[in-house]
C-alpha atoms as a PDB file:
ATOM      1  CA  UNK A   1     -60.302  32.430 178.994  1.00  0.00           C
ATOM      2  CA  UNK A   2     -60.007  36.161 177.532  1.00  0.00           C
ATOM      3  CA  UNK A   3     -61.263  39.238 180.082  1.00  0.00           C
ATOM      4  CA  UNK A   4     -60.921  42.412 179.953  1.00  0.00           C
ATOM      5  CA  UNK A   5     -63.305  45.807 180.745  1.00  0.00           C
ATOM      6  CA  UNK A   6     -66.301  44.304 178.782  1.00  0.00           C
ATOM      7  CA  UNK A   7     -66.834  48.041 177.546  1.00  0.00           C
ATOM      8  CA  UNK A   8     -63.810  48.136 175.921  1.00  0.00           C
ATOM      9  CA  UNK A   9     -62.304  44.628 174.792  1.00  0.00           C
ATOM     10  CA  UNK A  10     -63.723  41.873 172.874  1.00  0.00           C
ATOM     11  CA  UNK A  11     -62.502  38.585 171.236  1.00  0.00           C
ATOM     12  CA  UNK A  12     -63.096  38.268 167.927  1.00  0.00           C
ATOM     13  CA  UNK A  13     -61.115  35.523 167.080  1.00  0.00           C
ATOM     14  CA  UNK A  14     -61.502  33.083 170.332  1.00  0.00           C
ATOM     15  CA  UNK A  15     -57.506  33.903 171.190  1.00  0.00           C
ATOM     16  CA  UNK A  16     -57.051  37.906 171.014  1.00  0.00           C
ATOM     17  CA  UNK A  17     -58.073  40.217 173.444  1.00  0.00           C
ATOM     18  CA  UNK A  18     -58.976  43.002 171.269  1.00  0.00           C
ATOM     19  CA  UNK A  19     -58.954  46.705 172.501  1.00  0.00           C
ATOM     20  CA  UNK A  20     -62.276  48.248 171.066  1.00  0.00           C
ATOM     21  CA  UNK A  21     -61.792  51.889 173.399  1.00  0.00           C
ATOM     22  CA  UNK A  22     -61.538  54.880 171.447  1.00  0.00           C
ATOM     23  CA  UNK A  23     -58.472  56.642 173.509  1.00  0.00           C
ATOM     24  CA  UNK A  24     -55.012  55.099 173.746  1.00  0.00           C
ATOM     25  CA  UNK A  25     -54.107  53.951 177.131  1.00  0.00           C
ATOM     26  CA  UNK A  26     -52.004  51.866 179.009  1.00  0.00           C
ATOM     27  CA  UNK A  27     -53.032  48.981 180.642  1.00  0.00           C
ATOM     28  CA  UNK A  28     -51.310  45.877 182.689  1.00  0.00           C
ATOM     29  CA  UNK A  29     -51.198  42.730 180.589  1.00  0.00           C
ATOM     30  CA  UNK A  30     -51.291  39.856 182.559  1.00  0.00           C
ATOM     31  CA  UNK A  31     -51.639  35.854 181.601  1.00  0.00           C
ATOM     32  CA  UNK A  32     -51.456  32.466 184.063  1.00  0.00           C
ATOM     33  CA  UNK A  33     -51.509  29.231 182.330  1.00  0.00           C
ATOM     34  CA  UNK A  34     -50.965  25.725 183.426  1.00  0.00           C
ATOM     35  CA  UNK A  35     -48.617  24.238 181.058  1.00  0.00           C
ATOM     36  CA  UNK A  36     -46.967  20.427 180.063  1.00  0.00           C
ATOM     37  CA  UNK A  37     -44.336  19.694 177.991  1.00  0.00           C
ATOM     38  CA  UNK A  38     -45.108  16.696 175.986  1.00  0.00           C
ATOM     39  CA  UNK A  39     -43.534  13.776 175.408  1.00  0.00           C
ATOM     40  CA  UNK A  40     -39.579  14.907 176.594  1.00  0.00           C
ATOM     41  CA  UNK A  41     -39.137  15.755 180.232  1.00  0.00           C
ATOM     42  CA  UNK A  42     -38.214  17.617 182.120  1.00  0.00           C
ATOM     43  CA  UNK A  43     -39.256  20.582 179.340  1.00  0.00           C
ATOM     44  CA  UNK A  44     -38.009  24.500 179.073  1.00  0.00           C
ATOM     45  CA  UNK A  45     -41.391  26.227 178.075  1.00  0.00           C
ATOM     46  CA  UNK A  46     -41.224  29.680 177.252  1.00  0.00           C
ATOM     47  CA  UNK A  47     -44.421  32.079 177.648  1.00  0.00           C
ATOM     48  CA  UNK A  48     -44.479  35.659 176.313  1.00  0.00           C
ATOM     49  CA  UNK A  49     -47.498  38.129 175.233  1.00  0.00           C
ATOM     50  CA  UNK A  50     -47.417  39.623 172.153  1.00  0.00           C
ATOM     51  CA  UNK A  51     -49.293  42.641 170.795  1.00  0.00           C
ATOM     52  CA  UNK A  52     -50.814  43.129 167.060  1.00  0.00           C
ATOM     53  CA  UNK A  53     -48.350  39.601 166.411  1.00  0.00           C
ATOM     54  CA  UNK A  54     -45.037  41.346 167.901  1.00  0.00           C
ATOM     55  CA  UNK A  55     -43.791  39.814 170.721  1.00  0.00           C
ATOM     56  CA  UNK A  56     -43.130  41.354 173.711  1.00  0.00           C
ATOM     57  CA  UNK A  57     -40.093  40.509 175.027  1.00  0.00           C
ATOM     58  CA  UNK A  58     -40.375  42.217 178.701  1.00  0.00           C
ATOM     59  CA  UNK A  59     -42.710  39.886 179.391  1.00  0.00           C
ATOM     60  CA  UNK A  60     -41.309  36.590 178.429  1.00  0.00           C
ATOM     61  CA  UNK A  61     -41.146  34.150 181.096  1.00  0.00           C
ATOM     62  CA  UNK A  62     -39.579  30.392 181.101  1.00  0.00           C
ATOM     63  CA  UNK A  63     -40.988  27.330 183.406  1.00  0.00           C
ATOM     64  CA  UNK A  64     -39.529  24.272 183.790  1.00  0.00           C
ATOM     65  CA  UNK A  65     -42.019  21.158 183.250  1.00  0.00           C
ATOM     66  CA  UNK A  66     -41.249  18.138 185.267  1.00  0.00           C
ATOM     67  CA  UNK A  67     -43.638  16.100 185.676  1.00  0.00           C
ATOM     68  CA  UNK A  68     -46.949  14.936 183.499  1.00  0.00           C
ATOM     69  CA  UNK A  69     -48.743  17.069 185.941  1.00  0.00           C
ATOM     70  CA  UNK A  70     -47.686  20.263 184.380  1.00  0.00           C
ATOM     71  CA  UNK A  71     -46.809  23.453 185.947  1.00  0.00           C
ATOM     72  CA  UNK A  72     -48.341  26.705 186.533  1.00  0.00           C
ATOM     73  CA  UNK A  73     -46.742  29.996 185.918  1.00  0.00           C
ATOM     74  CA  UNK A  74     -47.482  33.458 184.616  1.00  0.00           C
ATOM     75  CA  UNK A  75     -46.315  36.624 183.190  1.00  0.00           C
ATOM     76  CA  UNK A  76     -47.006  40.681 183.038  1.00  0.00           C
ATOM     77  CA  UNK A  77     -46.210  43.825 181.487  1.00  0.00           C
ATOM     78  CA  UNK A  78     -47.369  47.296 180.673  1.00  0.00           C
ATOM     79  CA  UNK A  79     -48.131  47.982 177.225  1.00  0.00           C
ATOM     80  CA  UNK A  80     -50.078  50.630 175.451  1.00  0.00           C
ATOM     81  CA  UNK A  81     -52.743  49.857 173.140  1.00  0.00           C
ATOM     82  CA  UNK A  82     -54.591  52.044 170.367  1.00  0.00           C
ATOM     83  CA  UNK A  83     -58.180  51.007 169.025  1.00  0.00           C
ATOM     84  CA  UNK A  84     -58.490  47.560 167.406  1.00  0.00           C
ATOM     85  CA  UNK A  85     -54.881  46.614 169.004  1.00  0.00           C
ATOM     86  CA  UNK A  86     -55.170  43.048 170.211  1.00  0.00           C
ATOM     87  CA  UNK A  87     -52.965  40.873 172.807  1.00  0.00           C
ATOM     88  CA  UNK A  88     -52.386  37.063 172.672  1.00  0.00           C
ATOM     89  CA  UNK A  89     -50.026  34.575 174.516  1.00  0.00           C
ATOM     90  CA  UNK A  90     -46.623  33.041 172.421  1.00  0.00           C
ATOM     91  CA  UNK A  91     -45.682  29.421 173.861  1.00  0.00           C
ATOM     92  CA  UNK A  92     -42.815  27.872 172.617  1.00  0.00           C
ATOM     93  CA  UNK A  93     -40.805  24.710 173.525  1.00  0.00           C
ATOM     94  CA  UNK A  94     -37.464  25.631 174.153  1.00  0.00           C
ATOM     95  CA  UNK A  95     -36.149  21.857 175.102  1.00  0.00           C
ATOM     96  CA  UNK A  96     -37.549  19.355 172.369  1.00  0.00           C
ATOM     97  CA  UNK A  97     -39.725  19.668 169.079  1.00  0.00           C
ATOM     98  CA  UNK A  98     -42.902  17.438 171.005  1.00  0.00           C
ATOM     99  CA  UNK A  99     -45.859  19.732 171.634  1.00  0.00           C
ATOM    100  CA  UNK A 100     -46.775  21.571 174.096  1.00  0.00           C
ATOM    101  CA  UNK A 101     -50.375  21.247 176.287  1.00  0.00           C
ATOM    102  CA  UNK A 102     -51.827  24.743 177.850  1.00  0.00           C
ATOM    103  CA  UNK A 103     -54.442  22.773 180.303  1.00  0.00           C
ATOM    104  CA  UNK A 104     -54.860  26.266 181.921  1.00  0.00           C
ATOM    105  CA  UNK A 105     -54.808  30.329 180.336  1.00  0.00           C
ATOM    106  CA  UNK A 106     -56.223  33.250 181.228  1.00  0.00           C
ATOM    107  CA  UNK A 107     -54.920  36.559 179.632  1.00  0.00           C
ATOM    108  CA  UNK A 108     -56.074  39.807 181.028  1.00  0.00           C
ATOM    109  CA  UNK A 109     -55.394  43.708 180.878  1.00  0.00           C
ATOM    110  CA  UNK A 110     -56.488  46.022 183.348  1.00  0.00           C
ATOM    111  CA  UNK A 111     -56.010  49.571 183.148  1.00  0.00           C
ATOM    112  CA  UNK A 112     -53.239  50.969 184.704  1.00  0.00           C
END
């Protein structure tokens, strides 16, 4: 799931929240998921947004899957975004090359 002020976000591509205001502000960038880590466990999965395809790296944030079950976690950060600037979520299996399963993600950004 994507949200954001329906005035000035949309989702053009069915991952991207995609800032469509015409003044640059700053907003808090926020994202839960529920997460497991394939076939190899216990798994290191590593979350991080990333704006316009750069990662951010203040808001990277492990979890440790355990269990088939997954895990929940989340992450947050302020960033500043300019029209047509868009945010997504990075995941990335930090303890074996099996894939990863989001069951779970919401990404959001709220003014701040």
């Amino acid at each position: 799931a994507l949200s954001g002020l329906e005035s000035q976000f949309d989702n053009p591509s069915g991952h991207r929240l995609r800032y469509t205001g015409a003044t640059t502000r700053t907003f808090a960038a926020s994202a839960a998921y529920i997460s497991t880590g394939g076939s190899t466990l216990p798994s290191v999965i590593m979350f991080r947004i990333s704006k316009n395809g750069a990662e951010i790296a203040k808001s990277e944030q492990a979890i440790r899957v355990a269990t088939s079950t997954g895990e929940h976690g989340s992450t947050q950060v302020l960033v500043s975004l300019a029209t047509n600037d868009y945010l997504e979520i990075e995941v990335r299996n930090f303890t074996a090359v099996s894939n990863v399963t989001v069951t779970y993600l919401n990404l959001r950004a709220v003014e701040a």
